[in-house]
Protein backbone atom coordinates (compact mmCIF):
# COMPACT_ATOMS: atom_id res chain seq x y z
CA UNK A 1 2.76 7.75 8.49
CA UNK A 2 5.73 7.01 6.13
CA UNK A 3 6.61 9.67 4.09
CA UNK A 4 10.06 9.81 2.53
CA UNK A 5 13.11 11.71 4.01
CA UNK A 6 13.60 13.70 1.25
CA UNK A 7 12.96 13.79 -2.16
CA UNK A 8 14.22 14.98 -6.02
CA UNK A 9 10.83 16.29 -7.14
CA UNK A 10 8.26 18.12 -5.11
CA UNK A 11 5.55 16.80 -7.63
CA UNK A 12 5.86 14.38 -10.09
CA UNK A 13 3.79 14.09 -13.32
CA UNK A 14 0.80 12.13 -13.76
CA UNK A 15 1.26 8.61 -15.26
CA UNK A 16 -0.24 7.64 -18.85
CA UNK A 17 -2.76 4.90 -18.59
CA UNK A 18 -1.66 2.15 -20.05
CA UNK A 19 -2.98 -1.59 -20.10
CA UNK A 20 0.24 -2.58 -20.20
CA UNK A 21 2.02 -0.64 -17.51
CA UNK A 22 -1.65 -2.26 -15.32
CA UNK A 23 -0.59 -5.30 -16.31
CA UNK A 24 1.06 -8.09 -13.24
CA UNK A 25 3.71 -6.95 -11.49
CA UNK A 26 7.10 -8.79 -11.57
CA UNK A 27 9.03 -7.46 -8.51
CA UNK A 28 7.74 -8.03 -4.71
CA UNK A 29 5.32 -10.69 -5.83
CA UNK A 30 6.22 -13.89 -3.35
CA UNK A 31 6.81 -14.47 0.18
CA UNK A 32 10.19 -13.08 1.73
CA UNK A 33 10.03 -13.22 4.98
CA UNK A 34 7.02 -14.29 6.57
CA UNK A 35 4.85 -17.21 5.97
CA UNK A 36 1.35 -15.72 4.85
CA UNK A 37 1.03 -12.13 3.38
CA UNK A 38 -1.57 -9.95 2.04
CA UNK A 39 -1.41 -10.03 -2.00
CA UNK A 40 -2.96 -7.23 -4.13
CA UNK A 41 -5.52 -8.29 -7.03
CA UNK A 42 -6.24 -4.81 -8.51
CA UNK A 43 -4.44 -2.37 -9.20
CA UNK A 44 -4.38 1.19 -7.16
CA UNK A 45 -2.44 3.73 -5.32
CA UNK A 46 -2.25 3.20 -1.72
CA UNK A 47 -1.92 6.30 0.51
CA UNK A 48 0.60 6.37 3.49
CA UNK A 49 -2.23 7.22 6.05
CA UNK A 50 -3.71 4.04 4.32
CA UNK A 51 -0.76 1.73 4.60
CA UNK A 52 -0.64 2.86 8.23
CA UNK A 53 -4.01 1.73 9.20
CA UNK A 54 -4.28 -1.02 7.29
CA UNK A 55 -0.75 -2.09 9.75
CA UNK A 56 -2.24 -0.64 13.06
CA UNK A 57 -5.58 -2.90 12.88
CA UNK A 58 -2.60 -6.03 12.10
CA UNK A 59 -1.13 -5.58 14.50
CA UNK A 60 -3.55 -4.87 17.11
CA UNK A 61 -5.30 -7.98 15.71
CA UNK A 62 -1.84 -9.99 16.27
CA UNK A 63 -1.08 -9.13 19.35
CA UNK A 64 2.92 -9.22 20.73
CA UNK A 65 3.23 -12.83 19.11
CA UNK A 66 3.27 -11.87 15.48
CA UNK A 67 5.61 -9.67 13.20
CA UNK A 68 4.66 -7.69 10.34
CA UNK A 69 6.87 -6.35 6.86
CA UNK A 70 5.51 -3.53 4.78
CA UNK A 71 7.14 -4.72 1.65
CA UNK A 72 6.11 -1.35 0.17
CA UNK A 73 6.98 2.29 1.09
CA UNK A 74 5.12 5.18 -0.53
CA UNK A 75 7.64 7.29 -2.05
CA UNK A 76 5.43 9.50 -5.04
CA UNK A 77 3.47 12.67 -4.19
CA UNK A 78 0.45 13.47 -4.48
CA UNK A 79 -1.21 17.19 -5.25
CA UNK A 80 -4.60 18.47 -4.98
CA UNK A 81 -6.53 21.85 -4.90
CA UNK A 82 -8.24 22.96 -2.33
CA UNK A 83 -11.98 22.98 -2.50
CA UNK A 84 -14.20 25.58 -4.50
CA UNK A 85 -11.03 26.78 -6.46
CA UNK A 86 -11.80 27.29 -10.51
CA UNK A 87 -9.87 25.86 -13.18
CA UNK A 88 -5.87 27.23 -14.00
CA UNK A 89 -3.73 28.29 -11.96
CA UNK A 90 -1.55 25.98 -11.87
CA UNK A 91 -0.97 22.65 -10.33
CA UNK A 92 -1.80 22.12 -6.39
CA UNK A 93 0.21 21.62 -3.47
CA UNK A 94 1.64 18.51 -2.33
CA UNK A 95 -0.74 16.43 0.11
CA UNK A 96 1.07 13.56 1.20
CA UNK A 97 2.55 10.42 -0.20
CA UNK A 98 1.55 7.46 -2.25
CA UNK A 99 2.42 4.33 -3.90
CA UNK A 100 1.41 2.54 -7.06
CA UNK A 101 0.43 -1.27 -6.22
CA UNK A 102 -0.29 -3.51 -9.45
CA UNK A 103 -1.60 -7.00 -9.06
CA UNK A 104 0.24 -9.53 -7.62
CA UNK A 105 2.33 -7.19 -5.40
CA UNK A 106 3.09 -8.15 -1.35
CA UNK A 107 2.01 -5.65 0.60
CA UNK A 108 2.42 -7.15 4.02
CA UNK A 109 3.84 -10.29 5.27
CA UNK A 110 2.88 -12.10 8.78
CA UNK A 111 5.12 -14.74 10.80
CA UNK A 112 4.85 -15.68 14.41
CA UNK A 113 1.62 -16.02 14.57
CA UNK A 114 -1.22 -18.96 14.42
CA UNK A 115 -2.29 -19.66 11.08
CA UNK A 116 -6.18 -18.08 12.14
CA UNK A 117 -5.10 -15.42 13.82
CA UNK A 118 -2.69 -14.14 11.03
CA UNK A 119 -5.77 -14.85 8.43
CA UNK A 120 -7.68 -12.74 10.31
CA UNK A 121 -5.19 -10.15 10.92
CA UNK A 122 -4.47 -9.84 7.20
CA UNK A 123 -8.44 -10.17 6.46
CA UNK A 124 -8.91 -6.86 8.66
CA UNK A 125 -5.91 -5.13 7.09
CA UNK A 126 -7.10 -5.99 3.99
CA UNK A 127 -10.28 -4.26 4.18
CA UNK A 128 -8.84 -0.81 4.83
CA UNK A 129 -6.78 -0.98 1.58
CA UNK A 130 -8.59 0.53 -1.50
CA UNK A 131 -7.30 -2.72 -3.48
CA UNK A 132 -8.83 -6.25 -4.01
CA UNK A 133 -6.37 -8.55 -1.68
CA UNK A 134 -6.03 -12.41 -1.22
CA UNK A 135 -4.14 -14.02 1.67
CA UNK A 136 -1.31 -16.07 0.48
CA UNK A 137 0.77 -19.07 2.59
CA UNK A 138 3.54 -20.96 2.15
């Protein structure tokens, strides 16, 4: 799983909700390095144990001709309480790492690969992200 090598803040505050700050993103939004990629519609945030199974089934699904970017890392942590525990007492402990995806963010990219085998690779990694995701080309 990717988790960050160290960080400033053990926990970070939670964000307001704004329509605004939901609204498109502007940075990581078209293709870098590969030639199709897997493009978030909705906005969420992706867990690291997520990101990494979303890439295992790619890659298994490519096979040793294709090669895969993450173009995201998840670098905010998460808390929660353990189960059955009342209200107060302060905030719970860090559970792993996460990362806030807006719409029209690249969250993988594909190359080496035949165009229907790196559709379908992206198709099955795209199902085990908690966002709505379109496959994008050249």
């Amino acid at each position: 799983m990717l988790l960050p090598k160290k960080v400033k803040h053990r926990k970070w505050q939670t964000d307001r909700t704004n329509p605004r700050s939901l609204s498109a993103d502007t940075r990581g939004v078209s293709l870098v390095f590969g030639s199709f990629a897997l493009k978030s519609l909705s906005s969420h945030r992706i867990q690291s144990n997520q990101l990494e199974s979303a890439r295992k089934a790619m890659t298994r699904a490519l096979g040793k001709t294709g090669k895969v970017w993450t173009r995201v890392f998840p670098d905010r942590p998460y808390t929660s309480k353990p189960p059955e525990v009342g209200m107060g007492k302060g905030k719970g402990d860090p559970q792993g790492y996460c990362f806030q995806v807006l719409p029209g963010r690249i969250i993988f990219e594909v190359d080496g690969a035949e165009p229907a085998v790196a559709k379908e690779a992206l198709r099955k990694a795209g199902t085990k992200l908690p966002v709505k995701t379109r496959i994008v080309g050249r």
